[in-house]
Protein backbone atom coordinates (compact mmCIF):
# COMPACT_ATOMS: atom_id res chain seq x y z
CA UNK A 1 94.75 96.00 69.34
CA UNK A 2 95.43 93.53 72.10
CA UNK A 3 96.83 94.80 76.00
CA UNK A 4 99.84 93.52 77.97
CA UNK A 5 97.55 91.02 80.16
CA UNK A 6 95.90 89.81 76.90
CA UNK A 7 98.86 88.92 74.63
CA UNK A 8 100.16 87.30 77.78
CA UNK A 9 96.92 85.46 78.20
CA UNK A 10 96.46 84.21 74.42
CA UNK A 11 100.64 82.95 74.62
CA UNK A 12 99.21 80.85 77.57
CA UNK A 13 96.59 79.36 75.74
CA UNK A 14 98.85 77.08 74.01
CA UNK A 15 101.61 74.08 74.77
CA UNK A 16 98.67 72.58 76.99
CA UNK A 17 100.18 68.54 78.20
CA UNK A 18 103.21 67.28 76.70
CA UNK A 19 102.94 68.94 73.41
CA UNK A 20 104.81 71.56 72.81
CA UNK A 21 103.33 74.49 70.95
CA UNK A 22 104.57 78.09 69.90
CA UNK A 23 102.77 81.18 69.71
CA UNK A 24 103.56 83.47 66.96
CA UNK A 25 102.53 87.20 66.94
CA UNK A 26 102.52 89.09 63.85
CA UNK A 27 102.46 92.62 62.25
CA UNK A 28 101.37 94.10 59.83
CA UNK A 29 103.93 94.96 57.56
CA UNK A 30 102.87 98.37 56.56
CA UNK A 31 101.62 99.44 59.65
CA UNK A 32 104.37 101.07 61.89
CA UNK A 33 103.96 100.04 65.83
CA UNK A 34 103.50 102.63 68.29
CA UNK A 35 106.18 102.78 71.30
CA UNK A 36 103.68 101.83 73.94
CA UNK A 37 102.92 98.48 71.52
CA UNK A 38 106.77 97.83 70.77
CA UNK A 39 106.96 98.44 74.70
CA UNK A 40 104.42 95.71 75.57
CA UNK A 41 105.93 93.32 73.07
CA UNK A 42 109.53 93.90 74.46
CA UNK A 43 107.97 93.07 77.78
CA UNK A 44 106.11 90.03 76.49
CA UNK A 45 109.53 88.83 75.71
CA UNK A 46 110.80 89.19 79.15
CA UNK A 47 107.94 87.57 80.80
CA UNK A 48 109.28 83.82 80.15
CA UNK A 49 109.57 82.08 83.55
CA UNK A 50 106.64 80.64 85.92
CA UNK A 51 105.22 82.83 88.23
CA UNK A 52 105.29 85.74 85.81
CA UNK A 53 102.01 87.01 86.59
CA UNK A 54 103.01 89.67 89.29
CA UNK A 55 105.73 91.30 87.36
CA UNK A 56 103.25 91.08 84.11
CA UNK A 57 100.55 93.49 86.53
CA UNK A 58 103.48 95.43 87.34
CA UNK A 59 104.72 96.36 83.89
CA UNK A 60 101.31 96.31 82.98
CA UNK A 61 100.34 99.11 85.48
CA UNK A 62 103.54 101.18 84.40
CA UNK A 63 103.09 101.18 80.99
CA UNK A 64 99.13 102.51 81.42
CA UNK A 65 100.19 104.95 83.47
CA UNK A 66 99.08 106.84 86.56
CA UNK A 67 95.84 108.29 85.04
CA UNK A 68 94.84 104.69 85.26
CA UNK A 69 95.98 104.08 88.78
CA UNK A 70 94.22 107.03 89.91
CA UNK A 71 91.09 106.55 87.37
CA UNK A 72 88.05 104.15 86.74
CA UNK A 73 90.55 101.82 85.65
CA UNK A 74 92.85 101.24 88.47
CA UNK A 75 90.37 101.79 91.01
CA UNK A 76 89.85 100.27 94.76
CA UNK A 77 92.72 99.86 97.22
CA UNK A 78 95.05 97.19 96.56
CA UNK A 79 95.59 98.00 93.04
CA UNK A 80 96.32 101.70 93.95
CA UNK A 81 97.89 101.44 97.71
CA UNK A 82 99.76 97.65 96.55
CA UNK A 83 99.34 94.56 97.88
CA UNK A 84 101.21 94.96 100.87
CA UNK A 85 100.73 98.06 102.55
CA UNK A 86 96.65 96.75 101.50
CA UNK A 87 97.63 94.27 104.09
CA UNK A 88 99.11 96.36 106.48
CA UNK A 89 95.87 98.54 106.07
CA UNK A 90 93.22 95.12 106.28
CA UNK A 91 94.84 94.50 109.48
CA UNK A 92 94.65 97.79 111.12
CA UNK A 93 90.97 98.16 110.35
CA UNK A 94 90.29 94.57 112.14
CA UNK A 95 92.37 95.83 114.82
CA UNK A 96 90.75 98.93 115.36
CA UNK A 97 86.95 96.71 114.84
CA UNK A 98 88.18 94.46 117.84
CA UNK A 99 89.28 97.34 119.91
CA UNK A 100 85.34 99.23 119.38
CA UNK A 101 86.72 102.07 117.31
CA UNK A 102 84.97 103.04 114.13
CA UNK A 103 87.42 104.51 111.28
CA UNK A 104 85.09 107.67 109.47
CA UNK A 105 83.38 105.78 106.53
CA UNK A 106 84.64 108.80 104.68
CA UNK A 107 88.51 108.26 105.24
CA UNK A 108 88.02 105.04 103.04
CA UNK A 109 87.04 106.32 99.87
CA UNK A 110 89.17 107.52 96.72
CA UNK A 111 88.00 109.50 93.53
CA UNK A 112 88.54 107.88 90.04
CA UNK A 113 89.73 110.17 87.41
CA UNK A 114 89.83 109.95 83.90
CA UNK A 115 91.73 112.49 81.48
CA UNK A 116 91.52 110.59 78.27
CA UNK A 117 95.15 110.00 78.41
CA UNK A 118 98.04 108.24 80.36
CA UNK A 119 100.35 110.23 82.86
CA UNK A 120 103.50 108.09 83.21
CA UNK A 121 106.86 108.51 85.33
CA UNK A 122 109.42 108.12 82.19
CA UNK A 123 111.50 105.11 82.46
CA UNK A 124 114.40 107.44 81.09
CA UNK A 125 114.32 109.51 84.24
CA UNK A 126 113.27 106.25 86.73
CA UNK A 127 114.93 103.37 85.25
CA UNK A 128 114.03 101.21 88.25
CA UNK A 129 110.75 99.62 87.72
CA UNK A 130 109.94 98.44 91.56
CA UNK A 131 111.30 102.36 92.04
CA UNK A 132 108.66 103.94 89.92
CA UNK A 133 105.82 101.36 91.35
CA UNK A 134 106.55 102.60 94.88
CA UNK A 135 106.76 106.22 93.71
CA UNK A 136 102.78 106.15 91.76
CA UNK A 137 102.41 104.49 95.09
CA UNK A 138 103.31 106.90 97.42
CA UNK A 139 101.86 109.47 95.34
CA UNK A 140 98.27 108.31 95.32
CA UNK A 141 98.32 108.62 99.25
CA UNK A 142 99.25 112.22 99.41
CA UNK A 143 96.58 115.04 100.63
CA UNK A 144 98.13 117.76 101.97
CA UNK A 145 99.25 120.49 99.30
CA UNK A 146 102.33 120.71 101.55
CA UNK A 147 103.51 116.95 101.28
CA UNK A 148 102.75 116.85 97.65
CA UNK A 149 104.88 119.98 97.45
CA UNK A 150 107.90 118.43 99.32
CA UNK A 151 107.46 114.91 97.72
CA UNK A 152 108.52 116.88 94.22
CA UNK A 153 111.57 118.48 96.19
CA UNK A 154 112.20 114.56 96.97
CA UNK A 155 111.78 113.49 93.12
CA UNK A 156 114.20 116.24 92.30
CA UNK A 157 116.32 115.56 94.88
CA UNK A 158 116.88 111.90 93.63
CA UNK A 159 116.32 112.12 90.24
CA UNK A 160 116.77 115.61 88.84
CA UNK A 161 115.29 118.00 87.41
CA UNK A 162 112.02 116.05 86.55
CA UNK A 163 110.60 116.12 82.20
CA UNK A 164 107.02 117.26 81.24
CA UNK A 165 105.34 114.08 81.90
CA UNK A 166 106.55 114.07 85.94
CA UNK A 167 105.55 117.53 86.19
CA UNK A 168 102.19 116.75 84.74
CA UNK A 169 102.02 113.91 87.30
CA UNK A 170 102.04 116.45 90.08
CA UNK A 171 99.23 118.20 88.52
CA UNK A 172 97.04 114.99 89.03
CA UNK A 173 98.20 114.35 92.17
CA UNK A 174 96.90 117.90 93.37
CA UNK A 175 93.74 117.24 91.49
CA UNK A 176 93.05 114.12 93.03
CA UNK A 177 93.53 115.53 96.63
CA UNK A 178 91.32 118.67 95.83
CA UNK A 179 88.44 116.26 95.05
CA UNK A 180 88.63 114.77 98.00
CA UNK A 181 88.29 118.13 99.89
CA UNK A 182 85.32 119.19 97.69
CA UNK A 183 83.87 115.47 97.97
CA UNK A 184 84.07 114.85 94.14
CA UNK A 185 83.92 111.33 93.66
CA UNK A 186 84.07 111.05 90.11
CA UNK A 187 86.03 113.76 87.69
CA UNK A 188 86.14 113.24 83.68
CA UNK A 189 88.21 115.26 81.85
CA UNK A 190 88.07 115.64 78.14
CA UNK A 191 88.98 118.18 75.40
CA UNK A 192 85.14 119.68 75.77
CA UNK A 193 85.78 120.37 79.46
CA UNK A 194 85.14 118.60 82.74
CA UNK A 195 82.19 116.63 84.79
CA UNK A 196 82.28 116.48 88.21
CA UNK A 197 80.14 113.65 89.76
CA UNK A 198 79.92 114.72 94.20
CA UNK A 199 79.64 111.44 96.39
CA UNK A 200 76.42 110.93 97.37
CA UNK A 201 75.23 113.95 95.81
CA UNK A 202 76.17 116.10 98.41
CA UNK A 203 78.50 119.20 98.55
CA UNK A 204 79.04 121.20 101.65
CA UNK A 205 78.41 124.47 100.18
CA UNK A 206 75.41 124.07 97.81
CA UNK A 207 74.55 127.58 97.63
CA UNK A 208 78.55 128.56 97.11
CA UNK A 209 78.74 126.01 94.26
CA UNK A 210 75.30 126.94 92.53
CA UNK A 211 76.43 130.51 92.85
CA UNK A 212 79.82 129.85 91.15
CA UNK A 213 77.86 127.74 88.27
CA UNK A 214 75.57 131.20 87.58
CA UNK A 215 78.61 133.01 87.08
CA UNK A 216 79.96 130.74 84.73
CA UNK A 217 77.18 131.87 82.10
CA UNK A 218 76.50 129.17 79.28
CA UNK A 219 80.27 127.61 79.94
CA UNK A 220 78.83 125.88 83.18
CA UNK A 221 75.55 123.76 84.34
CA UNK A 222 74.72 121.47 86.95
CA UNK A 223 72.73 118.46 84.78
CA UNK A 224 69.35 116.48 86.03
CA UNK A 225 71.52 113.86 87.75
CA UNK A 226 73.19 116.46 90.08
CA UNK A 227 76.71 116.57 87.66
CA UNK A 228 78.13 119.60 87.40
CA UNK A 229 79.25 120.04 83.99
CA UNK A 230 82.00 122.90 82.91
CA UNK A 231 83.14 123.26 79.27
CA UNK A 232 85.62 124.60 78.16
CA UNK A 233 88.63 123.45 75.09
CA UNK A 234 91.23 121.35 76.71
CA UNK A 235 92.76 119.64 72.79
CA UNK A 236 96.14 119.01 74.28
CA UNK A 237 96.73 117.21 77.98
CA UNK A 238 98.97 119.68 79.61
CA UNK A 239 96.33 122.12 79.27
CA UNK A 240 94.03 119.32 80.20
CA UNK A 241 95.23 119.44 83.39
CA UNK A 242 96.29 122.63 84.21
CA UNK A 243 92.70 123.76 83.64
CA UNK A 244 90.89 120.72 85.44
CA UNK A 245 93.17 121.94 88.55
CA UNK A 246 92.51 125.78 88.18
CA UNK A 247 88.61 124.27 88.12
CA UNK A 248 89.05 122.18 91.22
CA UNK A 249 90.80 124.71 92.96
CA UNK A 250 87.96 126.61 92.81
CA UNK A 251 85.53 123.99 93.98
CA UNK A 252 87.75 122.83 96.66
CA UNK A 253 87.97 126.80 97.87
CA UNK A 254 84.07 126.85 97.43
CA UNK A 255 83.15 123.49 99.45
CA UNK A 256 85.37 124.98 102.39
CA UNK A 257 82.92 128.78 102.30
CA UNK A 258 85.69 130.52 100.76
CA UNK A 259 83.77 131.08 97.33
């Protein structure tokens, strides 16, 4: 029922002055606890010290997943870039104010995605938590089909051959930088199919895209508010994915003139 950040925050809420308090969690006894609960309470154990707020995000953040970190819920720069390379970036853009050069309003923005589910980096294949941080990290900046291609040869590489969920990972990596290239701000995948919200209701190839919907038949529309709306049966979220990028990769190839 309750997230990491909000056991955390109720555990706080008690051994206020010189009293000293415990705070007891309970479970139901007939209810089993699913492994992403145990995993938060494990962590919740950990977390004893002063200061425990930034390693609380951090577990936090891995245990969610990088759905979140690229979705609605992990959106804006720090949280997906980190706090320090945020930094890094803060101070280039005043630099580059101070010098009179503009940076393209349209190098600044990210899409959110949401699949309904979390895609995680396995802590049985990266047992290093800062390691798997920097990884979603790195991940989230990539563009280029060919760096994402050779940042998986570097996964490999260093960890081996990579389980279902890293491969998967991949997947939204490539969908994330195909929106970008079709200008898809917002994407929202479920098991009915996907919507596909364009930033400020513009798409380069309007004719291209409208086109592609017609073909589509009844398994595609554009709605009143300018979403484009494709169904199709996605139950599981391998195939989830796999068909959200086949979609994109279409769009993307559309918004360049190639469709």
């Amino acid at each position: 029922m309750f997230g990491l950040a909000q056991l955390y925050q109720l555990r706080g809420r008690v051994g206020r002055s010189k009293t000293r308090a415990y705070a007891i969690f309970t479970l139901p006894a007939n209810k089993p606890v699913t492994p992403q609960a145990e995993k938060r309470l494990k962590v919740l154990q950990s977390l004893d010290t002063l200061g425990a707020g930034f390693q609380l995000a951090s577990h936090d953040l891995d245990i969610r997943g990088a759905g979140n970190l690229l979705g609605d819920e992990q959106s804006g720069h720090v949280r997906e870039v980190g706090y320090e390379l945020y930094q890094q970036m803060v101070q280039d853009a005043v630099e580059r104010l101070k010098a009179g050069v503009d940076e393209p309003a349209q190098e600044m923005w990210s899409p959110s995605i949401a699949l309904g589910a979390p895609v995680t980096i396995p802590e049985s294949y990266v047992p290093d938590l800062p390691t798997r941080l920097n990884l979603y990290r790195r991940l989230s900046a990539l563009e280029q089909d060919d760096d994402i291609e050779m940042m998986g040869a570097e996964i490999i590489d260093r960890f081996g051959p990579p389980p279902r969920e890293v491969n998967l990972l991949m997947q939204l990596v490539t969908i994330k930088a195909l929106c970008r290239r079709a200008n898809v701000e917002k994407l929202d995948a479920g098991a009915k199919g996907v919507t596909l919200a364009f930033r400020d209701n513009s798409f380069a190839n309007p004719t291209g895209l409208v086109r592609w919907v017609t073909a589509q038949g009844a398994l595609a529309k554009v709605r009143p508010d300018m979403r484009v709306v494709v169904i199709r049966d996605f139950d599981e979220l391998p195939e989830r994915l796999a068909g959200t990028l086949a979609i994109m990769r279409e769009v993307a190839k559309i918004a360049v003139g190639k469709g």
